[in-house]
N, C-alpha and C. Protein backbone atom coordinates (compact mmCIF):
# COMPACT_ATOMS: atom_id res chain seq x y z
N UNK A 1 -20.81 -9.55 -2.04
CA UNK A 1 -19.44 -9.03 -1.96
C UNK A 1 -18.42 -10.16 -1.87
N UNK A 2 -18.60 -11.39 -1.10
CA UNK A 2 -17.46 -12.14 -0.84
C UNK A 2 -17.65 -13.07 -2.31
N UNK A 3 -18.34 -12.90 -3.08
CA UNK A 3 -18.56 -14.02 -4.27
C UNK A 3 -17.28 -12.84 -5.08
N UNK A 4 -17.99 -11.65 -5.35
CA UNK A 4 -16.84 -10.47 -6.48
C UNK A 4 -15.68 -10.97 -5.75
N UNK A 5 -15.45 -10.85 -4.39
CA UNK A 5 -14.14 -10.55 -3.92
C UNK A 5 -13.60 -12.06 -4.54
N UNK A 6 -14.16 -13.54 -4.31
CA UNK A 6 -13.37 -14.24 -4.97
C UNK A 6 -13.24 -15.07 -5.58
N UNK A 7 -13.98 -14.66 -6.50
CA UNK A 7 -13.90 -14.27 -8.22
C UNK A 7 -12.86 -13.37 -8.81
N UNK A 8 -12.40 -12.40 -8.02
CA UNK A 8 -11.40 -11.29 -8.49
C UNK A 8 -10.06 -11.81 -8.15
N UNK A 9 -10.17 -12.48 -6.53
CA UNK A 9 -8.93 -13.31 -5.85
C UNK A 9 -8.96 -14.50 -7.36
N UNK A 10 -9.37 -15.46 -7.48
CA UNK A 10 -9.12 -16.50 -8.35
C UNK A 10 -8.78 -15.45 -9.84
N UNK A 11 -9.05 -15.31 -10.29
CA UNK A 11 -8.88 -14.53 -11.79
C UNK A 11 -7.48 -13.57 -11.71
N UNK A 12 -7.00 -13.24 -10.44
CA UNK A 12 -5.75 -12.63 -10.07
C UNK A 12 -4.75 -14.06 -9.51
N UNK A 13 -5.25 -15.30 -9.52
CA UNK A 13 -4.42 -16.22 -9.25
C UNK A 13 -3.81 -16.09 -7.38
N UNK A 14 -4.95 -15.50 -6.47
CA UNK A 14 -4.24 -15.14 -5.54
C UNK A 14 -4.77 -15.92 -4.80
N UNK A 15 -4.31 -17.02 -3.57
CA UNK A 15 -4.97 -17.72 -2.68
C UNK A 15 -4.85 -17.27 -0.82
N UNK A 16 -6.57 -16.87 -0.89
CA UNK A 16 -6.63 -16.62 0.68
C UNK A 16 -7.16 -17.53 1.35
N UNK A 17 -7.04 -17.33 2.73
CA UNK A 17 -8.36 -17.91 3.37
C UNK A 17 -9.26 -17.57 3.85
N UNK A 18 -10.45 -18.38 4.24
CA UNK A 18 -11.85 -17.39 4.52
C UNK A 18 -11.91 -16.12 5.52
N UNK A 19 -10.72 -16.31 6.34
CA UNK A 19 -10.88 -15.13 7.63
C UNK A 19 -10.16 -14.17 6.76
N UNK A 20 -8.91 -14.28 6.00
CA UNK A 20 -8.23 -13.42 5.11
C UNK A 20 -9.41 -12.50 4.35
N UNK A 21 -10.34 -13.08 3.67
CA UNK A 21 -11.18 -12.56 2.91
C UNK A 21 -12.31 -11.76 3.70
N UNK A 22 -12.47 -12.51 4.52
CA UNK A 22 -13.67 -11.95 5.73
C UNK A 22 -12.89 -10.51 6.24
N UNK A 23 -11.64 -10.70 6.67
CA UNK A 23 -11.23 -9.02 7.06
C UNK A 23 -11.23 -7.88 6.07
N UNK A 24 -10.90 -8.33 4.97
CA UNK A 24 -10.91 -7.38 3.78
C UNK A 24 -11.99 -6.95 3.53
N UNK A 25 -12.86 -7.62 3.48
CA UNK A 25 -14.52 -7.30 3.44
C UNK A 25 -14.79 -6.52 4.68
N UNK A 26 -14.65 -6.65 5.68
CA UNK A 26 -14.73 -5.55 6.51
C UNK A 26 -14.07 -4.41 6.88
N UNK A 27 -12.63 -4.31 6.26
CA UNK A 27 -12.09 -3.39 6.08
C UNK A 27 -12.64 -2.31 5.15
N UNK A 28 -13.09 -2.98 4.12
CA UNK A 28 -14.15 -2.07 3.05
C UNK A 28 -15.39 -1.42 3.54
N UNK A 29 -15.91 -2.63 4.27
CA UNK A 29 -17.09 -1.67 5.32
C UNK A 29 -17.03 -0.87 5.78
N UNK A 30 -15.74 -0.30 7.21
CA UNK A 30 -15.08 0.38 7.76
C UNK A 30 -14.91 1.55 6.83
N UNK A 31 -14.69 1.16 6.03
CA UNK A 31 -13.97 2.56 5.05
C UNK A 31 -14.53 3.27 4.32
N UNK A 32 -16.28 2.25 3.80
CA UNK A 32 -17.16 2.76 3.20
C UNK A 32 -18.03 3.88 4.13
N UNK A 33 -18.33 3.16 5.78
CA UNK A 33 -18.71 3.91 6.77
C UNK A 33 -17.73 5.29 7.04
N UNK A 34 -16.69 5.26 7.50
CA UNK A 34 -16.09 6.24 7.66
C UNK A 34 -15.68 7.16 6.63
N UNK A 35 -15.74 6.94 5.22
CA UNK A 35 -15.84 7.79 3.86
C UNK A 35 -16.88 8.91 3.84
N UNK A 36 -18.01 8.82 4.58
CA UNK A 36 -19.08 9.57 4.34
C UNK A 36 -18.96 10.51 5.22
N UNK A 37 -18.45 10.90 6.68
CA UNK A 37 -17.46 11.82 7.45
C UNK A 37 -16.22 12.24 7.07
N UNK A 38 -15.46 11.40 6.59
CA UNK A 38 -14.31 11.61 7.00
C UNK A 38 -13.48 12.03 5.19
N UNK A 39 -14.18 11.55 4.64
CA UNK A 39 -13.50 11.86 3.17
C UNK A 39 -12.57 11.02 2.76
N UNK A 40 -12.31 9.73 2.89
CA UNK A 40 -10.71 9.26 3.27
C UNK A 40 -10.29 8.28 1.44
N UNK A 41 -11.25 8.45 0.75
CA UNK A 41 -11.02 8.10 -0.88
C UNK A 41 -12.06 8.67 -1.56
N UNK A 42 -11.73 8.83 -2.59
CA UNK A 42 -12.56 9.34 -3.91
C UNK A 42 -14.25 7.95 -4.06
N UNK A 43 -13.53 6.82 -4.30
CA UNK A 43 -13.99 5.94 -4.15
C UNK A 43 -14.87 5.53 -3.55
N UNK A 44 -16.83 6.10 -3.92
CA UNK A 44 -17.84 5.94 -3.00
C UNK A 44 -18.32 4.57 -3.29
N UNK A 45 -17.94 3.42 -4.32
CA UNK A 45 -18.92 2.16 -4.44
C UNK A 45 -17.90 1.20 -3.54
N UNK A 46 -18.54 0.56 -2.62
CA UNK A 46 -17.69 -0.41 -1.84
C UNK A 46 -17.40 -1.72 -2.86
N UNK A 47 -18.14 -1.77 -3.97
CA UNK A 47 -17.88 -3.00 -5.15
C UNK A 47 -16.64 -2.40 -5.68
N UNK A 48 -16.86 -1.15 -6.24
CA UNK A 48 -15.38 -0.50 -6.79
C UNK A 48 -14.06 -0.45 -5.85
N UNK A 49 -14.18 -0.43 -4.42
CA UNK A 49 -13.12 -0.60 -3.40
C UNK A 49 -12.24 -1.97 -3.47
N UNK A 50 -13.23 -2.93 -4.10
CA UNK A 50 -12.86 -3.93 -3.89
C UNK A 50 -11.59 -4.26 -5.15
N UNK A 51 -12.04 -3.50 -6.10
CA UNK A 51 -11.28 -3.51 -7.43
C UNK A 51 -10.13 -2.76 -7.17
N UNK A 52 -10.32 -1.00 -6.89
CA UNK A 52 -9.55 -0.09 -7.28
C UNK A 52 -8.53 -0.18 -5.60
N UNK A 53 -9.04 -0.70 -4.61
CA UNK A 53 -8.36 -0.92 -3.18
C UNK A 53 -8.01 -1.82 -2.96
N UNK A 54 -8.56 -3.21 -3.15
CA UNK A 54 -8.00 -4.24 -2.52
C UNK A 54 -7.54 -5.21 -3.25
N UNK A 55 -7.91 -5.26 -4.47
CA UNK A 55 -7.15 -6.23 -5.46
C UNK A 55 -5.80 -5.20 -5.69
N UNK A 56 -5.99 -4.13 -6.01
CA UNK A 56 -4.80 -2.87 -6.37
C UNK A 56 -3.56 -3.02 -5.70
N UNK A 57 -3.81 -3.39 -4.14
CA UNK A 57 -2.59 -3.16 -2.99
C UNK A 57 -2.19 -4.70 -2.87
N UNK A 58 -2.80 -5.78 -3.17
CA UNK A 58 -2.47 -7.12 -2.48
C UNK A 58 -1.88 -7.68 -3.65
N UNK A 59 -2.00 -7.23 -5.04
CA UNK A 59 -1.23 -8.29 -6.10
C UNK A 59 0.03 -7.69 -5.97
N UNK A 60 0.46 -6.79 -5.27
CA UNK A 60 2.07 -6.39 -5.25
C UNK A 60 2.69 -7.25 -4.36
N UNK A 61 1.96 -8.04 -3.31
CA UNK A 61 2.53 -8.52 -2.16
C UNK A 61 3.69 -9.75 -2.79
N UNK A 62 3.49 -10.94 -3.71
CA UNK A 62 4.56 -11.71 -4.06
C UNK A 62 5.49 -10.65 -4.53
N UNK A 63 5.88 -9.52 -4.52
CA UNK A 63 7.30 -8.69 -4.97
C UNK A 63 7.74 -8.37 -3.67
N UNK A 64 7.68 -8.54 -2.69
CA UNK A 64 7.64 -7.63 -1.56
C UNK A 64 8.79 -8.72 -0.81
N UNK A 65 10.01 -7.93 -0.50
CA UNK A 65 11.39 -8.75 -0.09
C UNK A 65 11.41 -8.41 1.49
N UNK A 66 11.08 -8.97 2.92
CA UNK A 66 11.54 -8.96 3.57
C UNK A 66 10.31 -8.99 4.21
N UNK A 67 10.17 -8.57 5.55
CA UNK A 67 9.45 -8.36 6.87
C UNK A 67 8.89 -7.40 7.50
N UNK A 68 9.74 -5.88 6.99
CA UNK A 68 9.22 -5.14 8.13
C UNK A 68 9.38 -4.12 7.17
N UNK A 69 8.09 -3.46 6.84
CA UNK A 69 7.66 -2.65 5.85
C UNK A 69 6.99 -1.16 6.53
N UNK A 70 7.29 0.18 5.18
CA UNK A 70 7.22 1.26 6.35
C UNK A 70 5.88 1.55 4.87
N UNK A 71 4.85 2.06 5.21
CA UNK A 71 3.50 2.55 3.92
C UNK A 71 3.59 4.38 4.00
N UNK A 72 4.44 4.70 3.17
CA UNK A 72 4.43 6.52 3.30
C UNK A 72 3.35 6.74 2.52
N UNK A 73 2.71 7.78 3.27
CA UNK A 73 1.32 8.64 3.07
C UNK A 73 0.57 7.43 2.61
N UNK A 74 0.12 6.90 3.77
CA UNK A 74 -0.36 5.49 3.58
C UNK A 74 -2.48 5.91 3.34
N UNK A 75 -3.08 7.01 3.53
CA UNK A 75 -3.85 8.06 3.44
C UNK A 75 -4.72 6.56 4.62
N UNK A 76 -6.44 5.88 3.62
CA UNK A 76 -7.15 5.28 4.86
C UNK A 76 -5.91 4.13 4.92
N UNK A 77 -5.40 3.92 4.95
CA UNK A 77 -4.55 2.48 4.70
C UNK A 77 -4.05 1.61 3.55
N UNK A 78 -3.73 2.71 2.57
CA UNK A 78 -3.36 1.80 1.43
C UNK A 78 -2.22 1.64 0.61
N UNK A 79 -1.52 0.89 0.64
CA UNK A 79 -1.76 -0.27 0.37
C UNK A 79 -1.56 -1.08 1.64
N UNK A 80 -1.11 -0.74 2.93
CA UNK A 80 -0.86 -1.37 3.76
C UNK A 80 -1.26 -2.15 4.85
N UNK A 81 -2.94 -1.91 4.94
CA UNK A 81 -3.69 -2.87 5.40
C UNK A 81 -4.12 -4.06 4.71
N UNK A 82 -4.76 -3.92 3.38
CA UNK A 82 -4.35 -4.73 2.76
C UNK A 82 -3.63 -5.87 2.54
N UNK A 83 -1.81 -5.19 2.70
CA UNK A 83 -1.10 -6.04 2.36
C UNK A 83 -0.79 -6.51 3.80
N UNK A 84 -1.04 -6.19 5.14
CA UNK A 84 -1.02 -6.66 6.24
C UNK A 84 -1.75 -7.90 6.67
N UNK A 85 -3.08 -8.05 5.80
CA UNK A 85 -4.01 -9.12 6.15
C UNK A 85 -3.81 -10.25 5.02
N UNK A 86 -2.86 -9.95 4.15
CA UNK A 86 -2.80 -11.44 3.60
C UNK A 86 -1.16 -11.47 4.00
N UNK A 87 -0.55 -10.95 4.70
CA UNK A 87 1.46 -11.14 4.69
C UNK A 87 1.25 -11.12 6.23
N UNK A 88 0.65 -11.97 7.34
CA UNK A 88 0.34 -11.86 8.82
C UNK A 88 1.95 -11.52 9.25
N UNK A 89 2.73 -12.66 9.00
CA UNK A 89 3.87 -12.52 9.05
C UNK A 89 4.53 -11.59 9.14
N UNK A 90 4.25 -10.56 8.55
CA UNK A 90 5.13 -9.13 8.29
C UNK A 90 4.65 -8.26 8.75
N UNK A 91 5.66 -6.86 9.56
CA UNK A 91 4.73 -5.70 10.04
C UNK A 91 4.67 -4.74 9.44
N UNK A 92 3.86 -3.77 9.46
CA UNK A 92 3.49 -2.83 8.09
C UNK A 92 3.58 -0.98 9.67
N UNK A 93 4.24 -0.30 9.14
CA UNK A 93 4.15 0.89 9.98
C UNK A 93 3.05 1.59 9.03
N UNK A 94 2.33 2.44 9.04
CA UNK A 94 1.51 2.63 8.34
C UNK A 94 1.95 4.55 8.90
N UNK A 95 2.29 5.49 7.59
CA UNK A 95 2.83 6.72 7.88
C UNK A 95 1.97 7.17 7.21
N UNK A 96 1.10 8.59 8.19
CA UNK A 96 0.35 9.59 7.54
C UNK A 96 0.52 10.70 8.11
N UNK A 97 0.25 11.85 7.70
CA UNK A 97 0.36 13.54 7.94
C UNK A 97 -0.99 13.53 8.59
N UNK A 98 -1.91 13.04 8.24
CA UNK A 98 -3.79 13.37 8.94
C UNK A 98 -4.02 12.79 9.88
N UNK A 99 -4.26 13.67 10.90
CA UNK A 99 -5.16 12.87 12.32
C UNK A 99 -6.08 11.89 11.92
N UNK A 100 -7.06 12.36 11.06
CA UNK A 100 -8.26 11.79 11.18
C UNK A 100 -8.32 10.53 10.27
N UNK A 101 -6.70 10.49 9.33
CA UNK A 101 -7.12 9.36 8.80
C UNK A 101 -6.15 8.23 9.63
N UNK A 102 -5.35 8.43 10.73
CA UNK A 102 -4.31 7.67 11.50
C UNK A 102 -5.77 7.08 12.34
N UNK A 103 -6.68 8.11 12.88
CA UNK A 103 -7.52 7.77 13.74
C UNK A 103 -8.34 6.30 13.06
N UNK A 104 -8.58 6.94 11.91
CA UNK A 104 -9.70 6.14 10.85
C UNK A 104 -8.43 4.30 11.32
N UNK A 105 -7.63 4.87 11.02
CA UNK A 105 -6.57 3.62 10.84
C UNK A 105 -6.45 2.84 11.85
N UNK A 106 -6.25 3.47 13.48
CA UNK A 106 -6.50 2.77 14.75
C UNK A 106 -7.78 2.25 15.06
N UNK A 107 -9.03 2.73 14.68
CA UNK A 107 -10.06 2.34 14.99
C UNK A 107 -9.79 0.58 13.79
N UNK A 108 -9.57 0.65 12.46
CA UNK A 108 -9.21 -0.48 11.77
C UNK A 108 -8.15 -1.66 12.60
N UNK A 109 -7.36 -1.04 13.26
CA UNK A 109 -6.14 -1.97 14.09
C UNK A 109 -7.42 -2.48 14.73
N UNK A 110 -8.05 -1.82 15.64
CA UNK A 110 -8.81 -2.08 17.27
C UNK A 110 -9.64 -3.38 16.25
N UNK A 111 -10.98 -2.98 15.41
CA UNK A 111 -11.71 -3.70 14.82
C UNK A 111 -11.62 -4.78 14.10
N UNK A 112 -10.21 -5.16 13.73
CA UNK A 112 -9.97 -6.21 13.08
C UNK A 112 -8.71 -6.83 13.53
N UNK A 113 -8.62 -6.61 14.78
CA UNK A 113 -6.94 -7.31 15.72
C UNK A 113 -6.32 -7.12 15.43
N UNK A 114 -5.80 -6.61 14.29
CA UNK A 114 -4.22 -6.73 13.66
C UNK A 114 -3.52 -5.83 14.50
N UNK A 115 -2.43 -7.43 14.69
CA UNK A 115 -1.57 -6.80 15.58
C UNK A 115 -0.06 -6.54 14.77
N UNK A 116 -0.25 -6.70 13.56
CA UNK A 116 1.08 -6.83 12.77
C UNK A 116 1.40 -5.05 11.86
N UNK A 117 0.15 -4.65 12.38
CA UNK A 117 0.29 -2.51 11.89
C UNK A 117 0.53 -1.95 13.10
N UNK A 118 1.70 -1.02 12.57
CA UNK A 118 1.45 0.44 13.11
C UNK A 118 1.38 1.86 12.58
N UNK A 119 0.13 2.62 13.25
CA UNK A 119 -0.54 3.65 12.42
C UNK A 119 0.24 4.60 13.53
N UNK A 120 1.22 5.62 12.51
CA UNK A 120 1.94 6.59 12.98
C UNK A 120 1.22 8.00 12.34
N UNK A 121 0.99 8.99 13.31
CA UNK A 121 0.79 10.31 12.53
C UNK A 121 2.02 11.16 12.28
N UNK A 122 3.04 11.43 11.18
CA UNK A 122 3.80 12.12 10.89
C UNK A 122 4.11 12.49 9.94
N UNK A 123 4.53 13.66 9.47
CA UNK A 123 5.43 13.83 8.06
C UNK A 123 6.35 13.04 7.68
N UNK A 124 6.67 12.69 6.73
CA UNK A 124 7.51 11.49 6.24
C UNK A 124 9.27 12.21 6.87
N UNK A 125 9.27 13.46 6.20
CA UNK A 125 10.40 13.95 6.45
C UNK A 125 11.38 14.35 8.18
N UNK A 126 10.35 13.84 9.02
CA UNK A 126 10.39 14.22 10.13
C UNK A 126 10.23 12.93 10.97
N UNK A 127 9.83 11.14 10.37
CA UNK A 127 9.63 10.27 10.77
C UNK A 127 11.39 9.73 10.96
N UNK A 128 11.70 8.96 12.21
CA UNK A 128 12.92 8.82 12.02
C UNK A 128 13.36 7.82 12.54
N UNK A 129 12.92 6.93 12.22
CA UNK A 129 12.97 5.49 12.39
C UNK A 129 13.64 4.94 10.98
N UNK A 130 13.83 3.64 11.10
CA UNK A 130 15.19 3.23 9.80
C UNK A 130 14.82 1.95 9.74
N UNK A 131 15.72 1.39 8.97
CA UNK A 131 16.42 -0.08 8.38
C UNK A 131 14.88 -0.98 8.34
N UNK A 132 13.91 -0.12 7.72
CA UNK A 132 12.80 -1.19 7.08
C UNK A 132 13.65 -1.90 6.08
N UNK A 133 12.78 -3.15 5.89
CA UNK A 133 13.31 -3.68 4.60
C UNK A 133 12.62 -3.16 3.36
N UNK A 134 11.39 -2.61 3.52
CA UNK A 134 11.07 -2.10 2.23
C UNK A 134 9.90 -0.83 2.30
N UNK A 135 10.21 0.52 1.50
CA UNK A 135 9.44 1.58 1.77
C UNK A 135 8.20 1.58 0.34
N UNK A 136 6.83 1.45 0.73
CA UNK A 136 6.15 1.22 0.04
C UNK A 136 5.21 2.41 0.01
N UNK A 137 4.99 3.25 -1.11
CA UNK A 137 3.96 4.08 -1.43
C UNK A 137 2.81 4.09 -3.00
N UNK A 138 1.93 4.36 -2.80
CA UNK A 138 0.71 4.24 -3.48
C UNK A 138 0.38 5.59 -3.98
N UNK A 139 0.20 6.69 -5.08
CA UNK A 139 -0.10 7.86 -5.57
C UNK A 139 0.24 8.34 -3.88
N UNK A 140 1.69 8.51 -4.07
CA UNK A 140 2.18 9.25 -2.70
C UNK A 140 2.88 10.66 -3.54
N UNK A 141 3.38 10.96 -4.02
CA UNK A 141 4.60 11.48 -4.57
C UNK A 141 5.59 10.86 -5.95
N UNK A 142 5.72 11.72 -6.38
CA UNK A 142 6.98 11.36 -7.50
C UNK A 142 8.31 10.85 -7.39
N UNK A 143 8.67 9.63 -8.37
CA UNK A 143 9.71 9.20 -7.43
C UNK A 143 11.05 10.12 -7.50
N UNK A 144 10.96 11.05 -7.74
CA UNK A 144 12.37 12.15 -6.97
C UNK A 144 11.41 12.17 -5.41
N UNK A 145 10.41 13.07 -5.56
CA UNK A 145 10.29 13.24 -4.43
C UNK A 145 10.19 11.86 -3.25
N UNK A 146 9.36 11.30 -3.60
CA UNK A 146 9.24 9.88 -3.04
C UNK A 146 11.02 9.18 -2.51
N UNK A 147 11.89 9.44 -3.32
CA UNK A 147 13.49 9.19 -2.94
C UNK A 147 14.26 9.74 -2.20
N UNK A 148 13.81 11.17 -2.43
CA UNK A 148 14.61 12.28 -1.80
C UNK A 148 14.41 12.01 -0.27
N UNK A 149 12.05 12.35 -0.17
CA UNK A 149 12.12 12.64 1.67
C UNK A 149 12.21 11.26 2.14
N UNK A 150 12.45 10.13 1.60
CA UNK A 150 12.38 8.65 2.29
C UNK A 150 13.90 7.92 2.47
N UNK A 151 14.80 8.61 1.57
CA UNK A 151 15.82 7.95 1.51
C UNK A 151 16.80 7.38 2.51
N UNK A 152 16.34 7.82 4.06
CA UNK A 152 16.71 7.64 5.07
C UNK A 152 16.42 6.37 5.29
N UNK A 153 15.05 5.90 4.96
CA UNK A 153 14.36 5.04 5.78
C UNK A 153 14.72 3.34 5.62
N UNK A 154 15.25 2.97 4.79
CA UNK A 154 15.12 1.47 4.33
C UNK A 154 17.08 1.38 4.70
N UNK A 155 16.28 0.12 5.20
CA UNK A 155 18.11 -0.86 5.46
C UNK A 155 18.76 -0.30 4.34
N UNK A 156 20.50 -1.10 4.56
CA UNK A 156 21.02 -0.70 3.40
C UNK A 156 20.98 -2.08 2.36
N UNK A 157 20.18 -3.07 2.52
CA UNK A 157 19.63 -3.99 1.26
C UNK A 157 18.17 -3.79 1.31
N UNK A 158 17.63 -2.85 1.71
CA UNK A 158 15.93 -2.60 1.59
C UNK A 158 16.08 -1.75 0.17
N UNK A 159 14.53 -1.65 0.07
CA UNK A 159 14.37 -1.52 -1.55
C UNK A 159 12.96 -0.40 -1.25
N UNK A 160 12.60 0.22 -1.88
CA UNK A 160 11.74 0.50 -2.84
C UNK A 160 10.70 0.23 -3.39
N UNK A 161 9.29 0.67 -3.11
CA UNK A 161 8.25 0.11 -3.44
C UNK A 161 7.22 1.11 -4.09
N UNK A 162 7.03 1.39 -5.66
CA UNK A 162 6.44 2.60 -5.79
C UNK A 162 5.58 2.29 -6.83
N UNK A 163 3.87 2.27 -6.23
CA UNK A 163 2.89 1.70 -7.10
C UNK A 163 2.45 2.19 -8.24
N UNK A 164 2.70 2.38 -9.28
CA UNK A 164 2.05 3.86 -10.17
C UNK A 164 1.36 2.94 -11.09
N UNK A 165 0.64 4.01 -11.99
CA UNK A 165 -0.70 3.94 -13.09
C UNK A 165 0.60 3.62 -14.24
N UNK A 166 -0.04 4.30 -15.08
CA UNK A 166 1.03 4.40 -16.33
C UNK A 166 2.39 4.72 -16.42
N UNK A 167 3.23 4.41 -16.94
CA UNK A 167 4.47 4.18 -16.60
C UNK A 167 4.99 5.99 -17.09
N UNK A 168 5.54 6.61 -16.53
CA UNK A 168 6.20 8.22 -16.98
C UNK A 168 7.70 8.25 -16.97
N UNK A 169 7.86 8.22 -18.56
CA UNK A 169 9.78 7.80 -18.78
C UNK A 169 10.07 9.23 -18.13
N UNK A 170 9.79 10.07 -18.34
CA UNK A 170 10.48 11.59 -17.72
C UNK A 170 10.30 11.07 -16.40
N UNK A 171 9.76 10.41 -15.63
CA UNK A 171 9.77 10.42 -14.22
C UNK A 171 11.00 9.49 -13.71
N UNK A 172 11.05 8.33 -14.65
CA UNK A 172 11.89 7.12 -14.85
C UNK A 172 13.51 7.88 -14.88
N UNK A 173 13.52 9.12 -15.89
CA UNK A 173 14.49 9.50 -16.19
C UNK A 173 15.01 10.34 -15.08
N UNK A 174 14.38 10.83 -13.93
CA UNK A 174 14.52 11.68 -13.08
C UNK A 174 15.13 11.33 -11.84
N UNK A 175 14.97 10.01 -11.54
CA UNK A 175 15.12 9.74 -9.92
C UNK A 175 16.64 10.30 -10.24
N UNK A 176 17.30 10.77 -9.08
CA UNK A 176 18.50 11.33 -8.22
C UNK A 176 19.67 9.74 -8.69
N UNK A 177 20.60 10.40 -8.55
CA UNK A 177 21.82 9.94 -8.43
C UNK A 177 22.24 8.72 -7.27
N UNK A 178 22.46 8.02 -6.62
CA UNK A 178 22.76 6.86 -5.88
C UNK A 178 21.51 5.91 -5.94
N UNK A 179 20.88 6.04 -6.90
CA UNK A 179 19.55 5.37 -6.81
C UNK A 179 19.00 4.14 -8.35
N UNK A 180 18.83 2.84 -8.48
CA UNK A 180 18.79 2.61 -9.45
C UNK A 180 17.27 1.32 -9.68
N UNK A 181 16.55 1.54 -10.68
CA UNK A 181 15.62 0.71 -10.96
C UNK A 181 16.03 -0.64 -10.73
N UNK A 182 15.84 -1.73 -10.07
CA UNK A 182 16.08 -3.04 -10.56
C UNK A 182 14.95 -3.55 -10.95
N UNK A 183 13.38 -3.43 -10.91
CA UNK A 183 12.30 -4.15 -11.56
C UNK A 183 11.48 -3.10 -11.77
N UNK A 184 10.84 -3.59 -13.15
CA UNK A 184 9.48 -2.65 -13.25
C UNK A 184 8.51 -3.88 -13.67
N UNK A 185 7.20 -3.83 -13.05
CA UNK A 185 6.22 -4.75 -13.30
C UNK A 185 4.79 -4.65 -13.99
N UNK A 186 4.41 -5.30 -15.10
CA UNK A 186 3.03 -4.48 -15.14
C UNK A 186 2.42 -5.23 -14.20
N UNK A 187 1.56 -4.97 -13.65
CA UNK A 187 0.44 -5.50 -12.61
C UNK A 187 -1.03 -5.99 -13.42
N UNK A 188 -1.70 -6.81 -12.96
CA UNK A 188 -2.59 -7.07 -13.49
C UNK A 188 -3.86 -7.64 -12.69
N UNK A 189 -4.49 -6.52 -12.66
CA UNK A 189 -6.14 -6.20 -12.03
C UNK A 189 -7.22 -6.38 -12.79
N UNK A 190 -7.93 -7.53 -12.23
CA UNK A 190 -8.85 -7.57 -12.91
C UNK A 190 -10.30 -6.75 -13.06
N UNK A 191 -11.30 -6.59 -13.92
CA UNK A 191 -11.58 -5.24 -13.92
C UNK A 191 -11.55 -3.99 -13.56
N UNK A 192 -10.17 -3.95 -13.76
CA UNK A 192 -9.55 -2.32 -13.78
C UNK A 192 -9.26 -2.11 -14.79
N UNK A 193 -9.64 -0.40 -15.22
CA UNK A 193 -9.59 0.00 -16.48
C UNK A 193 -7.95 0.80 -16.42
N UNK A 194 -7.49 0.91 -17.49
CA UNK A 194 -6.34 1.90 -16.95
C UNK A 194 -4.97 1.02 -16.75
N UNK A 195 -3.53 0.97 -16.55
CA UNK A 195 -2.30 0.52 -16.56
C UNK A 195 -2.24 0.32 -15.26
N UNK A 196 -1.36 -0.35 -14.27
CA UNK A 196 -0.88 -0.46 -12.89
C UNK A 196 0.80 -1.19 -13.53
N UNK A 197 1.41 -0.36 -12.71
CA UNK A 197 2.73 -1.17 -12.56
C UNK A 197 3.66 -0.73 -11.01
N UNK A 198 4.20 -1.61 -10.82
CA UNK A 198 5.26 -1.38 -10.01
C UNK A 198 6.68 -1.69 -9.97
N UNK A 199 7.13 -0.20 -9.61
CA UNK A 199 8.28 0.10 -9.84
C UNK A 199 9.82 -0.37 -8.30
N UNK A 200 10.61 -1.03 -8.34
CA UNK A 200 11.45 -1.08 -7.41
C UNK A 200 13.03 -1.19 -7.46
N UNK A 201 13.17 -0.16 -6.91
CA UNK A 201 14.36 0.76 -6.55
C UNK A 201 15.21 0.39 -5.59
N UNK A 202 16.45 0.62 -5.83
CA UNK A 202 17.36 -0.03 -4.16
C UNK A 202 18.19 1.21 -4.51
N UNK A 203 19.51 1.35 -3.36
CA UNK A 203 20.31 2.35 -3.67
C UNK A 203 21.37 1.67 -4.23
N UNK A 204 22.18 2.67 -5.27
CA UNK A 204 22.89 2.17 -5.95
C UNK A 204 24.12 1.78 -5.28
């Protein structure tokens, strides 16, 4: 596992260090163990986690403007553990609707120290805390919806963080009114089949 993992880190141009890599690898463990109770991804090969989870959430991190980041419907932690163990620096709130996957998420805080997450259980629409610098979601919602119930949440120079597959101009064409694209990125994962890009939004 730590040879794929970096082999995938070098071929993505991304530089960790060995404890960086060592947590991720056990974060996958964690998740592979608790997947078989708990349901918490589609995703049963811990080799495929490494592709479709952890290379997926951490090549967004050089786009990522500021410090204090909020992960809506963050489900076992993604993208925001992840991006917590290579950005130490920065704190990641980690927002979910499921007990059992906030639980899944604290037992991850306890097991791997990080003291730079926090795993909240709430509806997004009902979370009411503010002035992150940047609201980051992963196959959370559409970005109307994704704009509409979050639009509270980010400073007023925070931005927008919305990971998607293939790019959907009707979706592009949809976001709401005070709201405007400033980057779209393709992303690039190595053996991943399929498009990744990310999209980021500020208010207009």
């Amino acid at each position: 596992m730590i040879e794929k993992l970096s082999r995938l880190l070098t071929t993505a141009h991304i530089s960790l260090t060995d404890e960086q890599k060592q947590q991720l690898l056990r974060y996958v463990a964690l998740l592979h163990k608790w997947n078989k109770a708990y349901n918490l991804t589609s995703v049963r090969d811990p080799q495929q986690m490494l592709i479709r989870h952890i290379l997926d959430s951490i090549v967004v991190e050089p786009y990522l403007q500021g410090e204090h980041f909020i992960d809506v419907g963050t489900g076992p932690g993604l993208p925001g553990i992840p991006l917590a163990i290579v950005r130490p620096q920065a704190h990641f709130t980690l927002l979910d609707s499921l007990g059992k996957r906030v639980r899944f998420l604290r037992h991850v805080q306890h097991e791997l120290q990080l003291t730079n997450i926090n795993p909240v259980q709430s509806r997004v629409e009902q979370y009411d805390e503010h002035n992150f610098d940047g609201v980051i979601s992963r196959a959370f919602a559409s970005l109307n919806d994704m704009l509409n119930w979050c639009q509270a949440l980010p400073a007023d120079n925070g931005a927008f963080y919305a990971l998607k597959g293939q790019l959907d101009d009707s979706e592009l064409a949809a976001i709401p009114d005070g709201f405007q694209v400033m980057r779209i990125e393709r992303l690039l994962i190595p053996d991943l089949d399929g498009e990744r890009h990310l999209i980021v939004i500020c208010k207009a």
